[in-house]
Each structure stands twice: as structure tokens, then as C-alpha cells.
C-alpha atoms as a PDB file:
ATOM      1  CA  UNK A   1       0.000   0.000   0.000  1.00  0.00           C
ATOM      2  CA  UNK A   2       2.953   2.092   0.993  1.00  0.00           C
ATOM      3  CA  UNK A   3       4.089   2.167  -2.984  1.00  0.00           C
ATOM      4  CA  UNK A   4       0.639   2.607  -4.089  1.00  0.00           C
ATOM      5  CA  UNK A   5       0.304   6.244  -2.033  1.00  0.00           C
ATOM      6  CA  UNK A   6       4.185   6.942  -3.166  1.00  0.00           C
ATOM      7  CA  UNK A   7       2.998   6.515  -6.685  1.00  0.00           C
ATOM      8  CA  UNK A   8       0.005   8.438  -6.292  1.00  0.00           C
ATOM      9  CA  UNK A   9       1.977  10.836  -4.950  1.00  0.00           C
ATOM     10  CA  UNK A  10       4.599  11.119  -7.551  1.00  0.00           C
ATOM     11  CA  UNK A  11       1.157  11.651 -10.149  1.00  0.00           C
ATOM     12  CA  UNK A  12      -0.246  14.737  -7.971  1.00  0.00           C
ATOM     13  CA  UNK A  13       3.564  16.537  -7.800  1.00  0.00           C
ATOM     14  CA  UNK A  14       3.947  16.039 -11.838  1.00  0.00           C
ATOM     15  CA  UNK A  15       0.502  17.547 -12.754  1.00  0.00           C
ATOM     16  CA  UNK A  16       1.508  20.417 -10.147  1.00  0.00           C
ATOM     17  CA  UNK A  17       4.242  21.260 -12.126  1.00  0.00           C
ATOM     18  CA  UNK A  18       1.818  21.395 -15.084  1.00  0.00           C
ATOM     19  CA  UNK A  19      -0.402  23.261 -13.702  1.00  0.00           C
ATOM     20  CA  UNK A  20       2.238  25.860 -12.806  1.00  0.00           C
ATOM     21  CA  UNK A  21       3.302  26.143 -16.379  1.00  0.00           C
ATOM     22  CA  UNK A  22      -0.108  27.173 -16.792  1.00  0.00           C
ATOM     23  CA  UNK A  23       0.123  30.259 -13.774  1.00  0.00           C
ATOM     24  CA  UNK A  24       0.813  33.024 -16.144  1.00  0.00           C
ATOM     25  CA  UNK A  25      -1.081  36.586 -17.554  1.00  0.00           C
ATOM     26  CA  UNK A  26      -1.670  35.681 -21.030  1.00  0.00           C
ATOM     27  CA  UNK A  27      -3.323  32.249 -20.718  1.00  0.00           C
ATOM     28  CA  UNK A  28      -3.589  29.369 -23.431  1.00  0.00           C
ATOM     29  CA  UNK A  29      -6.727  27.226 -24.180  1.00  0.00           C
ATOM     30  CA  UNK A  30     -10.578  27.917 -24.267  1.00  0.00           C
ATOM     31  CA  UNK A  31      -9.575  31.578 -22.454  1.00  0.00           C
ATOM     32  CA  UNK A  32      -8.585  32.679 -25.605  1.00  0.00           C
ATOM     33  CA  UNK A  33     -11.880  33.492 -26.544  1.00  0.00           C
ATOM     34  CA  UNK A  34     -12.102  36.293 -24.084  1.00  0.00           C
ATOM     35  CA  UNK A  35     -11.690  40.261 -25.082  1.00  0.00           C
ATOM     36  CA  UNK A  36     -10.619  42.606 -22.975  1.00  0.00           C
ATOM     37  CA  UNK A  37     -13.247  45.389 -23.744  1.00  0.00           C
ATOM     38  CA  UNK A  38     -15.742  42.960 -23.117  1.00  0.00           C
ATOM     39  CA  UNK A  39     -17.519  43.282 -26.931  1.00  0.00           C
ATOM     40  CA  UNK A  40     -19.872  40.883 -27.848  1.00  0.00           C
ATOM     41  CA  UNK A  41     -17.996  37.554 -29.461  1.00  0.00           C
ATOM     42  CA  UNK A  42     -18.853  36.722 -33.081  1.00  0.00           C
ATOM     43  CA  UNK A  43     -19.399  33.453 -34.667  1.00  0.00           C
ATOM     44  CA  UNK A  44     -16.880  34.068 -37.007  1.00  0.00           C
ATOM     45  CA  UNK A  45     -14.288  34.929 -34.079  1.00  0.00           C
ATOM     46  CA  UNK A  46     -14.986  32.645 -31.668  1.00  0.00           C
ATOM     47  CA  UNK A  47     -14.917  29.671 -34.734  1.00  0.00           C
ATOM     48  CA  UNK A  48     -11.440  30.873 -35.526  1.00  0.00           C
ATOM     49  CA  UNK A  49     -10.507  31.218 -32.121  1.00  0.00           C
ATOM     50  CA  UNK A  50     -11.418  27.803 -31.604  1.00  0.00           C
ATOM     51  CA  UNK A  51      -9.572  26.439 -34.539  1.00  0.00           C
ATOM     52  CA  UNK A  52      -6.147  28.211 -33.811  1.00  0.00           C
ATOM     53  CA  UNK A  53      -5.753  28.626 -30.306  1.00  0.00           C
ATOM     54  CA  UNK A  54      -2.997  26.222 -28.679  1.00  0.00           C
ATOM     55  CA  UNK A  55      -4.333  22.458 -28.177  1.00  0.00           C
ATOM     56  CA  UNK A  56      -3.683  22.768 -23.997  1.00  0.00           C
ATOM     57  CA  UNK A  57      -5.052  24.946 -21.402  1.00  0.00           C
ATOM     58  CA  UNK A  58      -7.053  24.884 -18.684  1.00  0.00           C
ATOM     59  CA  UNK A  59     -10.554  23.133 -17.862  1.00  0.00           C
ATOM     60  CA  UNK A  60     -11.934  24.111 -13.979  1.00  0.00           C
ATOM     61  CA  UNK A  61     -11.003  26.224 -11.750  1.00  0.00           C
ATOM     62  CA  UNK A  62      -7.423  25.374 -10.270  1.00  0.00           C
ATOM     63  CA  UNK A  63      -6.975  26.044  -6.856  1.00  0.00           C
ATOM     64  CA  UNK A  64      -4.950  25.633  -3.626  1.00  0.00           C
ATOM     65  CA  UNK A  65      -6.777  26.811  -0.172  1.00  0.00           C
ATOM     66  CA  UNK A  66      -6.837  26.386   3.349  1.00  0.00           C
ATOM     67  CA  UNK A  67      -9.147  25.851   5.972  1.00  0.00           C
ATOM     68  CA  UNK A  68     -11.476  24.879   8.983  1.00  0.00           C
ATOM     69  CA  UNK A  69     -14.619  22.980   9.455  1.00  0.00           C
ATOM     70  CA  UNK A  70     -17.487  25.226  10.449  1.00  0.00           C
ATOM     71  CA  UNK A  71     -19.813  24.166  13.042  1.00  0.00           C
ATOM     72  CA  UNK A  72     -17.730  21.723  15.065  1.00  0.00           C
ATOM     73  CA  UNK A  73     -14.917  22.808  16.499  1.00  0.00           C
ATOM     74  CA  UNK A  74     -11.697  23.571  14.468  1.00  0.00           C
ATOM     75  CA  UNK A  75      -9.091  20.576  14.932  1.00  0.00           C
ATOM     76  CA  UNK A  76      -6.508  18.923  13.102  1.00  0.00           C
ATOM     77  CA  UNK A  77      -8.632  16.614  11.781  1.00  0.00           C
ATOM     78  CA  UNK A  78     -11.145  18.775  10.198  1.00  0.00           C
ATOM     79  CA  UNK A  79      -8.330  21.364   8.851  1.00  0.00           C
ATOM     80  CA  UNK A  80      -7.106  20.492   5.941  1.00  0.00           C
ATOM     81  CA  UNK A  81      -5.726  22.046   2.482  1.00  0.00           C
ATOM     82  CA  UNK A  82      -7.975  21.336  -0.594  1.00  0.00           C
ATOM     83  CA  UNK A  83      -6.584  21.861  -4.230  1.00  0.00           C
ATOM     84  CA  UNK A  84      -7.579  20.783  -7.446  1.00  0.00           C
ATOM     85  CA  UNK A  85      -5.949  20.568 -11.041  1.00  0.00           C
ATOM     86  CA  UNK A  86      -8.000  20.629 -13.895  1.00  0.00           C
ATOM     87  CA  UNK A  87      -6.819  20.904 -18.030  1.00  0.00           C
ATOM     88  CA  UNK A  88      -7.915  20.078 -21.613  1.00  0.00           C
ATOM     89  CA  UNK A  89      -6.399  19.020 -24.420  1.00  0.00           C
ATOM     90  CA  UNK A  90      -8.001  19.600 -27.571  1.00  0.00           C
ATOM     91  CA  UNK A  91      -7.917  16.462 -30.123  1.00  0.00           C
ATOM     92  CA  UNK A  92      -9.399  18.144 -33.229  1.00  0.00           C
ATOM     93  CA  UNK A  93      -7.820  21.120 -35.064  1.00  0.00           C
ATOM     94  CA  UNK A  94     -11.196  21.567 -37.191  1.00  0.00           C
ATOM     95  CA  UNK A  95     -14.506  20.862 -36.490  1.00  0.00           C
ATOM     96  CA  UNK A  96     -16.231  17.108 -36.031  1.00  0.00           C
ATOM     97  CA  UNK A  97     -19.797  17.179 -37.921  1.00  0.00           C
ATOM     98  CA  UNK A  98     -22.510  19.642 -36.027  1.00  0.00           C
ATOM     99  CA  UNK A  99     -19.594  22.301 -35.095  1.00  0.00           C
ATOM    100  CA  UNK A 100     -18.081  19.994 -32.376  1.00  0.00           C
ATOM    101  CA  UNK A 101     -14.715  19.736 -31.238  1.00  0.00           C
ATOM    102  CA  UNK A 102     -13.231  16.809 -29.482  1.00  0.00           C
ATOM    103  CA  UNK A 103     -11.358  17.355 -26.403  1.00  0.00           C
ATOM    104  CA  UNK A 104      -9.720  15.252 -23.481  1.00  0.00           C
ATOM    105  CA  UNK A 105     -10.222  16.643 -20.057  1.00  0.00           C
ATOM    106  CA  UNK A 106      -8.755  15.356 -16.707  1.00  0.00           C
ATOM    107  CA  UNK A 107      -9.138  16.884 -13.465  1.00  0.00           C
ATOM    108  CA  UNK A 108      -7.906  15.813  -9.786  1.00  0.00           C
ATOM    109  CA  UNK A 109      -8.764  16.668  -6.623  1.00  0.00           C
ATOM    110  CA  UNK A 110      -6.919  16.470  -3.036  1.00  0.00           C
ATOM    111  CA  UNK A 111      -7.942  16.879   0.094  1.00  0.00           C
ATOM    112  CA  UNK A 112      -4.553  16.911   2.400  1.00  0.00           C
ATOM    113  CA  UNK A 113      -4.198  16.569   6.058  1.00  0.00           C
ATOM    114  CA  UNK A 114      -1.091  19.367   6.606  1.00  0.00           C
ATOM    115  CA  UNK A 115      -1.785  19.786  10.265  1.00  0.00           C
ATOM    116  CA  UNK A 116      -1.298  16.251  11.175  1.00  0.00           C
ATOM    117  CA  UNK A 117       2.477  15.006  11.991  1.00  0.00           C
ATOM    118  CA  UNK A 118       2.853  13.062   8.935  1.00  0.00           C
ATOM    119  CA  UNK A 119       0.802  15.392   6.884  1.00  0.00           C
ATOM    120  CA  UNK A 120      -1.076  12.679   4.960  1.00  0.00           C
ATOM    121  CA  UNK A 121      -3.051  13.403   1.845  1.00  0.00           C
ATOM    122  CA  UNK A 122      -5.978  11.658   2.679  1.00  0.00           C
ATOM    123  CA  UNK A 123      -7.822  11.382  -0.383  1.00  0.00           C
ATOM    124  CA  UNK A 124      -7.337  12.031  -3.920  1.00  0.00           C
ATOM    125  CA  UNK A 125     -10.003  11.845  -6.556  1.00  0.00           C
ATOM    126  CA  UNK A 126      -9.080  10.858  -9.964  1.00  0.00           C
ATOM    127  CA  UNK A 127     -11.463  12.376 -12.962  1.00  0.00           C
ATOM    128  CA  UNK A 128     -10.534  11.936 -16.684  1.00  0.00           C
ATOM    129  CA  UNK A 129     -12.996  12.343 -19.068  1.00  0.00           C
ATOM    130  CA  UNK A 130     -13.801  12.441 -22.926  1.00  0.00           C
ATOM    131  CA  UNK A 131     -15.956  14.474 -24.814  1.00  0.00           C
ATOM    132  CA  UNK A 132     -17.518  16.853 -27.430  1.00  0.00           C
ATOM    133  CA  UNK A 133     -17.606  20.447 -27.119  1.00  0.00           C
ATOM    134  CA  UNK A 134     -20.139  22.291 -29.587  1.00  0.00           C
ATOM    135  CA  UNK A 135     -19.639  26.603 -29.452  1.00  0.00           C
ATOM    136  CA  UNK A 136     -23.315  28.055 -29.258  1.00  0.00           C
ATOM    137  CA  UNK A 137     -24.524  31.346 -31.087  1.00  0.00           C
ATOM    138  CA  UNK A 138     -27.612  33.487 -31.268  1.00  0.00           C
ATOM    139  CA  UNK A 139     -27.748  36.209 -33.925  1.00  0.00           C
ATOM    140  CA  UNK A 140     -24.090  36.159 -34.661  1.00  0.00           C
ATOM    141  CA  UNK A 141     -22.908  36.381 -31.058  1.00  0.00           C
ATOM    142  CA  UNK A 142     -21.286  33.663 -28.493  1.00  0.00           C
ATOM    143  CA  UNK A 143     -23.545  33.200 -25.747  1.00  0.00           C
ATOM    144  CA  UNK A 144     -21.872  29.548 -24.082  1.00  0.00           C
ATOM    145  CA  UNK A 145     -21.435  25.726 -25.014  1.00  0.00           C
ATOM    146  CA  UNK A 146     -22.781  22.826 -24.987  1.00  0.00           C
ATOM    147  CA  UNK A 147     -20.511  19.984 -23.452  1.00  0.00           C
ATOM    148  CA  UNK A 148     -21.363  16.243 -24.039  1.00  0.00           C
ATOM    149  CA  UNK A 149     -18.659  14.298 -21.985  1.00  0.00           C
ATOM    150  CA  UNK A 150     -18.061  10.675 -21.080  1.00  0.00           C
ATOM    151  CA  UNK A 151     -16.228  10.795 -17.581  1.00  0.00           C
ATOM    152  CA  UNK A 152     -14.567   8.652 -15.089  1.00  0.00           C
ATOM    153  CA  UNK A 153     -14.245   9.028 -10.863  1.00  0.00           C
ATOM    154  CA  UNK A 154     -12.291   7.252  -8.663  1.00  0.00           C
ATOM    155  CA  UNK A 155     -10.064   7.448  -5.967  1.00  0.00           C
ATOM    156  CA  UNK A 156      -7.734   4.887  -6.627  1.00  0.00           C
ATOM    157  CA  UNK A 157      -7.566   2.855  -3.822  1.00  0.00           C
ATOM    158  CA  UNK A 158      -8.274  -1.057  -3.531  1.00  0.00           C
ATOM    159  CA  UNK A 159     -10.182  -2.781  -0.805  1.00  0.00           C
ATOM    160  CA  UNK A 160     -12.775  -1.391   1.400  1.00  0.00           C
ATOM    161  CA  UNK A 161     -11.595   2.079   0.748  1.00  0.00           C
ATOM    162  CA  UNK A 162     -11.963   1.874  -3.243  1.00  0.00           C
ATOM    163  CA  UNK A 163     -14.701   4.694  -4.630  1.00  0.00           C
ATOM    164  CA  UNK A 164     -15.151   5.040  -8.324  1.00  0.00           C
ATOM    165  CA  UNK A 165     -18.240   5.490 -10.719  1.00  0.00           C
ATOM    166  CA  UNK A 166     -18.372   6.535 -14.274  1.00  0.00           C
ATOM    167  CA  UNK A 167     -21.095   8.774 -16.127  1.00  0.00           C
ATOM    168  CA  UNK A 168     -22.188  10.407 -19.196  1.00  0.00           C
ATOM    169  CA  UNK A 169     -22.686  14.290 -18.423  1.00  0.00           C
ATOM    170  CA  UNK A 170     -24.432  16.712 -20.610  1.00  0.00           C
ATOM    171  CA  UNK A 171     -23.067  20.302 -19.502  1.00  0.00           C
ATOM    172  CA  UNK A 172     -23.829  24.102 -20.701  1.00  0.00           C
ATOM    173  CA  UNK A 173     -22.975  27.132 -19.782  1.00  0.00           C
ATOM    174  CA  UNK A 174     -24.619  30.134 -21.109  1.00  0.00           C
ATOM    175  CA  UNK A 175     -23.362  33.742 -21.182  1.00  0.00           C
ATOM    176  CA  UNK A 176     -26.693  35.876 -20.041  1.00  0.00           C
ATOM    177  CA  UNK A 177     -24.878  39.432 -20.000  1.00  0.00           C
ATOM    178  CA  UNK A 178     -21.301  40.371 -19.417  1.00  0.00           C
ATOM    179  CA  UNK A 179     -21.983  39.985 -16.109  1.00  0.00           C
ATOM    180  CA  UNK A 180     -23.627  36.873 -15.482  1.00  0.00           C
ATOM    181  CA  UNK A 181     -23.396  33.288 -16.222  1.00  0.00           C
ATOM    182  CA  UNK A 182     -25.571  30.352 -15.549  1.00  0.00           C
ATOM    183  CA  UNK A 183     -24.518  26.741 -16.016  1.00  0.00           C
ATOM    184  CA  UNK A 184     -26.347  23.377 -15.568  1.00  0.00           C
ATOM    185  CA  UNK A 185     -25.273  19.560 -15.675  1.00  0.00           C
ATOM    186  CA  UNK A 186     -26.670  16.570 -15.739  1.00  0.00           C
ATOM    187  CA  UNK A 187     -25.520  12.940 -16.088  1.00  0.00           C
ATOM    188  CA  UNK A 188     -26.690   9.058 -16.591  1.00  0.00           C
ATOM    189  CA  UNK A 189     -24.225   7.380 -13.891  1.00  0.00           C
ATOM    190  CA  UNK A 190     -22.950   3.772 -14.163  1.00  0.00           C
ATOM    191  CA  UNK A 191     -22.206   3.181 -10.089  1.00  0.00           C
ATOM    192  CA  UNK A 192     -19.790   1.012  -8.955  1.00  0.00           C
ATOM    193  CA  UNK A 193     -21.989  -2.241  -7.246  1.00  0.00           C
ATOM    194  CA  UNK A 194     -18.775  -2.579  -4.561  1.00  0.00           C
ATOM    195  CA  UNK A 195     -18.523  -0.214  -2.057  1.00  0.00           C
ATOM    196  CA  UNK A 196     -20.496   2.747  -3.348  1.00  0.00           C
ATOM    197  CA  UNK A 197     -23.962   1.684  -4.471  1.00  0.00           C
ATOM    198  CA  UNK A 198     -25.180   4.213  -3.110  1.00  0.00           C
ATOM    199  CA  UNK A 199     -23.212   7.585  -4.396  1.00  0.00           C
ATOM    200  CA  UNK A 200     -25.757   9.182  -5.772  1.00  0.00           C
ATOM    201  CA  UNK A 201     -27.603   9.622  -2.305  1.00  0.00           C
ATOM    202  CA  UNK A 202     -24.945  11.728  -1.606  1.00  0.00           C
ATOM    203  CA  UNK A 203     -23.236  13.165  -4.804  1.00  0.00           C
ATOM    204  CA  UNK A 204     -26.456  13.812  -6.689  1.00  0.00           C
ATOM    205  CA  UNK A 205     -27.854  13.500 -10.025  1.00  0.00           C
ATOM    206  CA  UNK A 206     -27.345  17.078 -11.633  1.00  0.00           C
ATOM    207  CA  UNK A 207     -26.326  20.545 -10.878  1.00  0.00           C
ATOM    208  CA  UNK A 208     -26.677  23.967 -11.686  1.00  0.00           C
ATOM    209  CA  UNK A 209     -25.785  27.106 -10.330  1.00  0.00           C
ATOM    210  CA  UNK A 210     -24.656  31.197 -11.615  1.00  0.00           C
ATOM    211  CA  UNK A 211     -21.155  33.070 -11.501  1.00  0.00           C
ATOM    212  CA  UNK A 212     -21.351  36.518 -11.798  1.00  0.00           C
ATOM    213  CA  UNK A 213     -18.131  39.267 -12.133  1.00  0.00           C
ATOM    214  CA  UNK A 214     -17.654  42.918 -12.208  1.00  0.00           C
ATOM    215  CA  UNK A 215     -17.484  44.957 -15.614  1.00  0.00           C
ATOM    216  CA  UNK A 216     -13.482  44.447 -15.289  1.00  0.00           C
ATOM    217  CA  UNK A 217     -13.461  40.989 -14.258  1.00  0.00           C
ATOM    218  CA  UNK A 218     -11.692  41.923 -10.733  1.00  0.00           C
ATOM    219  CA  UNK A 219     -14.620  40.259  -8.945  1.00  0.00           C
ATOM    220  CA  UNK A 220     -15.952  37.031  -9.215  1.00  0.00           C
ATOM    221  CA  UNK A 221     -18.779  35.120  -7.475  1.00  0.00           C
ATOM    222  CA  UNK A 222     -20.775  31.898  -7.985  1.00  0.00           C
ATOM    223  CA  UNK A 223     -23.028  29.440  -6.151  1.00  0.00           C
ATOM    224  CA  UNK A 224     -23.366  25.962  -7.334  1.00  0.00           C
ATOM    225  CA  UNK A 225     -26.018  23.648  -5.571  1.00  0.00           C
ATOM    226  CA  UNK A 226     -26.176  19.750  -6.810  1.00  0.00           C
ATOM    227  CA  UNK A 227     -29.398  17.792  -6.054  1.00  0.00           C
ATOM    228  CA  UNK A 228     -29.051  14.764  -4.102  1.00  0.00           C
ATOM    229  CA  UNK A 229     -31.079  11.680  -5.013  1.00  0.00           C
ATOM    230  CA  UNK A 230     -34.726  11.425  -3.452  1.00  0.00           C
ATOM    231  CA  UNK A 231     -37.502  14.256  -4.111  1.00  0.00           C
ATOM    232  CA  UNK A 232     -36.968  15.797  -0.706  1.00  0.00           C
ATOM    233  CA  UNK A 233     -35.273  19.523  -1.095  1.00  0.00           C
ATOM    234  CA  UNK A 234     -31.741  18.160  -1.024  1.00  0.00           C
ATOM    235  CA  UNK A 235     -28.108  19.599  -1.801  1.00  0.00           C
ATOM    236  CA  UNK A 236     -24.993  19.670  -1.778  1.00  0.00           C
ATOM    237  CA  UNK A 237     -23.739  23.933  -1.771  1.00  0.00           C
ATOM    238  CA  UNK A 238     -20.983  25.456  -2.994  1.00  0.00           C
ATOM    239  CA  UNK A 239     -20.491  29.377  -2.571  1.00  0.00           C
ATOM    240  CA  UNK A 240     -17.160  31.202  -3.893  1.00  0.00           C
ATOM    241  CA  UNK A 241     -15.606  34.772  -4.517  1.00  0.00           C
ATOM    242  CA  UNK A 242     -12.471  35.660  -5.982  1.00  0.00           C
ATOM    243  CA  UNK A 243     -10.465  38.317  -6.138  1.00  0.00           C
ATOM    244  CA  UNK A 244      -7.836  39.106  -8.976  1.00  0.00           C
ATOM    245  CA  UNK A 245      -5.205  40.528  -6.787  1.00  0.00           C
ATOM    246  CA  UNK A 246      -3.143  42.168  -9.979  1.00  0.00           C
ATOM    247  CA  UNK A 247      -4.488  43.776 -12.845  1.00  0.00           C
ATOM    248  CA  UNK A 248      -3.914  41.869 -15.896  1.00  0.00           C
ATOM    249  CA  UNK A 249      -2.596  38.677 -14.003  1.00  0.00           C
ATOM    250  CA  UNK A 250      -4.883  35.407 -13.699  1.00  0.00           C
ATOM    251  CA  UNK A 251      -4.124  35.236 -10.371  1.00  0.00           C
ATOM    252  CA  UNK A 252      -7.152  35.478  -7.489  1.00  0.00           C
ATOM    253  CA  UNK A 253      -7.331  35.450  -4.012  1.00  0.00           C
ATOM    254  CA  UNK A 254     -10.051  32.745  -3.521  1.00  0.00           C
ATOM    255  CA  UNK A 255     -12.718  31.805  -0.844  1.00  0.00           C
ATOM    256  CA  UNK A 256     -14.836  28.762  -1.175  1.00  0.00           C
ATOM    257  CA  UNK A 257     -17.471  27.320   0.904  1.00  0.00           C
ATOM    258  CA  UNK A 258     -18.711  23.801   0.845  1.00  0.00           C
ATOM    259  CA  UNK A 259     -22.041  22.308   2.679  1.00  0.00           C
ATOM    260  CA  UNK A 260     -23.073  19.085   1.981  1.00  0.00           C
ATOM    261  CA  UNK A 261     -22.122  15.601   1.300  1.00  0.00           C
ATOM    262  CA  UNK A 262     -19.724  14.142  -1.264  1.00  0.00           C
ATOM    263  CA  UNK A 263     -16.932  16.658  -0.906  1.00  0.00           C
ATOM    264  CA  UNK A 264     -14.556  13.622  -1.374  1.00  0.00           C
ATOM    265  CA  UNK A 265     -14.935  10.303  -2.859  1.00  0.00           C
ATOM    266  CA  UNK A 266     -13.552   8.456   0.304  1.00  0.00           C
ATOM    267  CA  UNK A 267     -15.699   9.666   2.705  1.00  0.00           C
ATOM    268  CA  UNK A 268     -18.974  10.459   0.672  1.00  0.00           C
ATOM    269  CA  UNK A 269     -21.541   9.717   3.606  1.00  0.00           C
ATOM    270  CA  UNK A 270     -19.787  12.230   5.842  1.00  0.00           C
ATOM    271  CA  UNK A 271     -21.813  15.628   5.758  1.00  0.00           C
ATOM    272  CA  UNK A 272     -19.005  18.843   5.719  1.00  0.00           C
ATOM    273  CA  UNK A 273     -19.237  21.991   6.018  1.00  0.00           C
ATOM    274  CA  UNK A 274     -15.804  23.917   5.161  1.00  0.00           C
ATOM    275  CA  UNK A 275     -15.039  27.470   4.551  1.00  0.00           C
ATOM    276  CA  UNK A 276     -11.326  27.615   2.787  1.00  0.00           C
ATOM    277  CA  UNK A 277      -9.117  30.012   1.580  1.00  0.00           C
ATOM    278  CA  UNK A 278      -6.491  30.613  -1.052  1.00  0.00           C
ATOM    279  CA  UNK A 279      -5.002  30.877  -4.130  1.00  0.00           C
ATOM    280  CA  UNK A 280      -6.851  29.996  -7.942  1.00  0.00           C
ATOM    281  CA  UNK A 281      -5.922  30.425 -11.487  1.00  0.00           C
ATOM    282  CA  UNK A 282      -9.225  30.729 -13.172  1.00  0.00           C
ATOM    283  CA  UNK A 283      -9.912  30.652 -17.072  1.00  0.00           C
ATOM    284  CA  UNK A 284     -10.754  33.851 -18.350  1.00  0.00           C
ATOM    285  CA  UNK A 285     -13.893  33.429 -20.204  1.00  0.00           C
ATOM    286  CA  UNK A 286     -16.112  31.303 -17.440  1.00  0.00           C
ATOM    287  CA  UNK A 287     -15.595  28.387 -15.343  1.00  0.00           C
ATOM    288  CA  UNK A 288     -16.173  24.618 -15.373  1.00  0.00           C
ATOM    289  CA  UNK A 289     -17.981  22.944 -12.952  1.00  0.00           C
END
């Protein structure tokens, strides 16, 4: 098991370094479609952004923050750093039939113990995913996309600690003014009969939730809520602001807040509610969830 974690380990510290290739002001991938005046995007623009922008960049938000539990009291236990990785790789330099593009997306997620003496990382969740991407206009101007994605979830452990599921998630995000942005996803699981039957009593069948930002993009805030399975009101919350702490960087000072269940794969049934802090390189247009 020892080797296992030491591998796993080896994994997280490689896509760190990727991700801080990607910690820069003039950011690659789908951010590219972004203007700084704020205009309204074009078809024609946004097509040939699309086409000639550089195959890798980022997918979610990537983040590194701190924090406590709120409600019980603060201990080592329930302190812990949370940070995530998230990019996409474009497979298609054209477009696939219906304006799609093909892209490879792979996020992970790690919830690590710093406060304890051995400073264990207690659970990392492993999400790789596959899927079509179609740009979506009204009269001439970008208003979102329309994701179709075929994704995988586990944590890689074996044994009585092993969590994984897999799913096919329909996702869109629509641009409703410069200021505001809704998103929505929904997916078909495929559950893993082991030791998580029953994930989706905790992690939910679909989500949706807004971001909205200042006229200058200094601000941004968002609240994400994902219904849990049964027809009782439900959810799992997520609330976050950020704060771009230099002009023209990519850099924000970022505060998330999670209540609910299914933070982390490993312990799904656990209910948490965690305010954290930190640092997150966001993409410029809108972000994943």
C-alpha cells in the first residue's frame, strides 16, 4: 500500500508542475476566446478562435486553499488544504460534424491533512474524461457551449476504501450578459456495485448554479447547488468569490465554501461543512464545474 500512495503521490507533484506552467497573464486554451473590452464575441471569431488557439489549457477552476470545518470545532482533523488541477487538451484542429470539437479533459482533486504530523493526503479523486464540445450562437454572437462528456471518478484505492463510478454528463454554460453566467449539468451514472452503491444519495444526479463578475473581471462570485437523489429539497452547496489581486494577471485570491455531502470520494456519507481560503488560477472566459 505504501508504494501505491508513493505513486500516487509522484502523479499529484507532476501535474503540479503542469499546472504551474499554466500560472501566467496571457493564458492558453478555451480563455482565448475572451476580449478585454468585453464586446460581444462573433461566430466568425470565436470559430477561428477555436480552430487556432494552442491544443492545452485549462478546464476548472485550479486552486490551492486552506481551511477549517465550520460548526464543530476547528481541529486537526477537520483542517485540511484542498486543491484541485484541472486541463484540456483539444484532439481536433477543425470541427467534427454539427460544429463539435473533441477534447480530453482530466481533473484531480486532493484533500490533504497538513496539520497532522505526517501530513497525509488523505484522499485524492481521480477524474478523466472524454468528450464533445459544440460553441453556441444566437444572432451572430457567443452566448456559451454545450458539453457532451463521457467521464470517469475514482479514488484509486483497492479494498474497502476503493470509490469510483463513471457517467455520461451533458453540460452548458450560457453567457446571459457580461456579467452573469448560468450553467447546468446533468448525467446518466454507471455506479460502482462494490462499495459505493449508493453515491448518488450523496453526490447527486445534476447541478446547476450562476457566476457573476464585475465589468473588469476583478470580482468574481458563484453558487453551485447539486441535487441529491430522493424528491426531498436536497443539496450539496458550494459558494465562492475571488479576487484578482493584480491587474492583468490570472491570479485570485479565492474563498470557497462547501455544505453538503460528497466533498470527497472516500468519505462520501460524511456531511461537511468547510469554509477555505487561497489561491486559484481561473480561465478567463467562465468556469467549469
Amino acid at each position: 500500500m505504501a508504494r501505491k500512495y508513493c505513486t500516487t503521490h509522484h502523479l499529484s507533484a507532476l501535474l503540479l508542475l503542469a499546472f504551474m506552467s499554466l500560472v501566467c497573464p496571457r493564458e492558453t486554451g478555451a480563455q482565448i476566446l475572451t476580449t478585454h473590452d468585453f464586446e460581444p464575441l462573433t461566430t466568425d471569431s470565436v470559430l477561428r478562435d477555436f480552430s487556432n488557439q494552442p491544443y492545452f489549457g485549462l478546464y476548472k477552476d485550479n486552486y490551492f486553499i486552506f481551511g477549517p470545518s465550520i460548526g464543530p470545532k476547528p481541529t486537526k482533523m477537520n483542517t485540511n488544504i484542498k486543491f484541485q488541477i484541472s486541463i484540456a487538451q483539444r484532439l481536433t484542429r477543425s470541427t467534427l460534424p454539427w460544429g463539435t470539437y473533441l477534447y480530453l479533459f482530466y481533473s484531480q482533486k486532493c484533500f490533504w491533512n497538513v496539520l497532522q504530523e505526517s501530513m497525509p493526503m488523505t484522499d485524492l479523486n481521480f477524474n478523466p474524461g472524454i468528450g464533445l464540445t459544440k460553441p453556441l450562437f444566437v444572432k451572430n454572437r457567443y452566448i456559451g457551449k454545450l458539453s457532451l462528456i463521457i467521464e470517469h471518478e475514482s479514488n484509486g484505492r483497492d479494498g474497502d476504501e476503493s470509490r469510483s463510478w463513471n457517467k455520461v454528463s451533458l453540460a452548458a454554460n450560457i453567457i446571459v450578459t457580461p456579467n452573469l453566467m448560468v450553467h447546468g449539468k446533468a448525467w446518466i451514472p454507471i455506479v460502482d456495485s462494490g462499495n459505493n452503491r449508493d453515491l448518488l444519495k450523496y453526490t447527486g444526479l445534476f447541478q446547476t448554479g450562476f457566476q457573476v463578475m464585475s465589468n473588469d473581471r476583478r470580482f468574481v462570485g458563484g453558487v453551485t447547488v447539486t441535487k441529491r437523489q430522493g424528491w426531498n429539497l436536497n443539496m450539496n452547496t458550494t459558494v465562492e468569490f475571488a479576487w484578482r489581486i493584480l491587474r492583468g494577471d490570472n491570479q485570485y485570491f479565492f474563498v470557497q465554501y462547501y455544505n453538503g455531502y460528497g466533498e470527497g470520494l472516500l468519505d462520501y456519507k460524511q456531511f461537511h461543512s468547510q469554509l477555505r481560503a487561497g489561491i486559484c488560477i481561473k480561465p478567463k472566459l467562465f468556469s467549469e464545474y
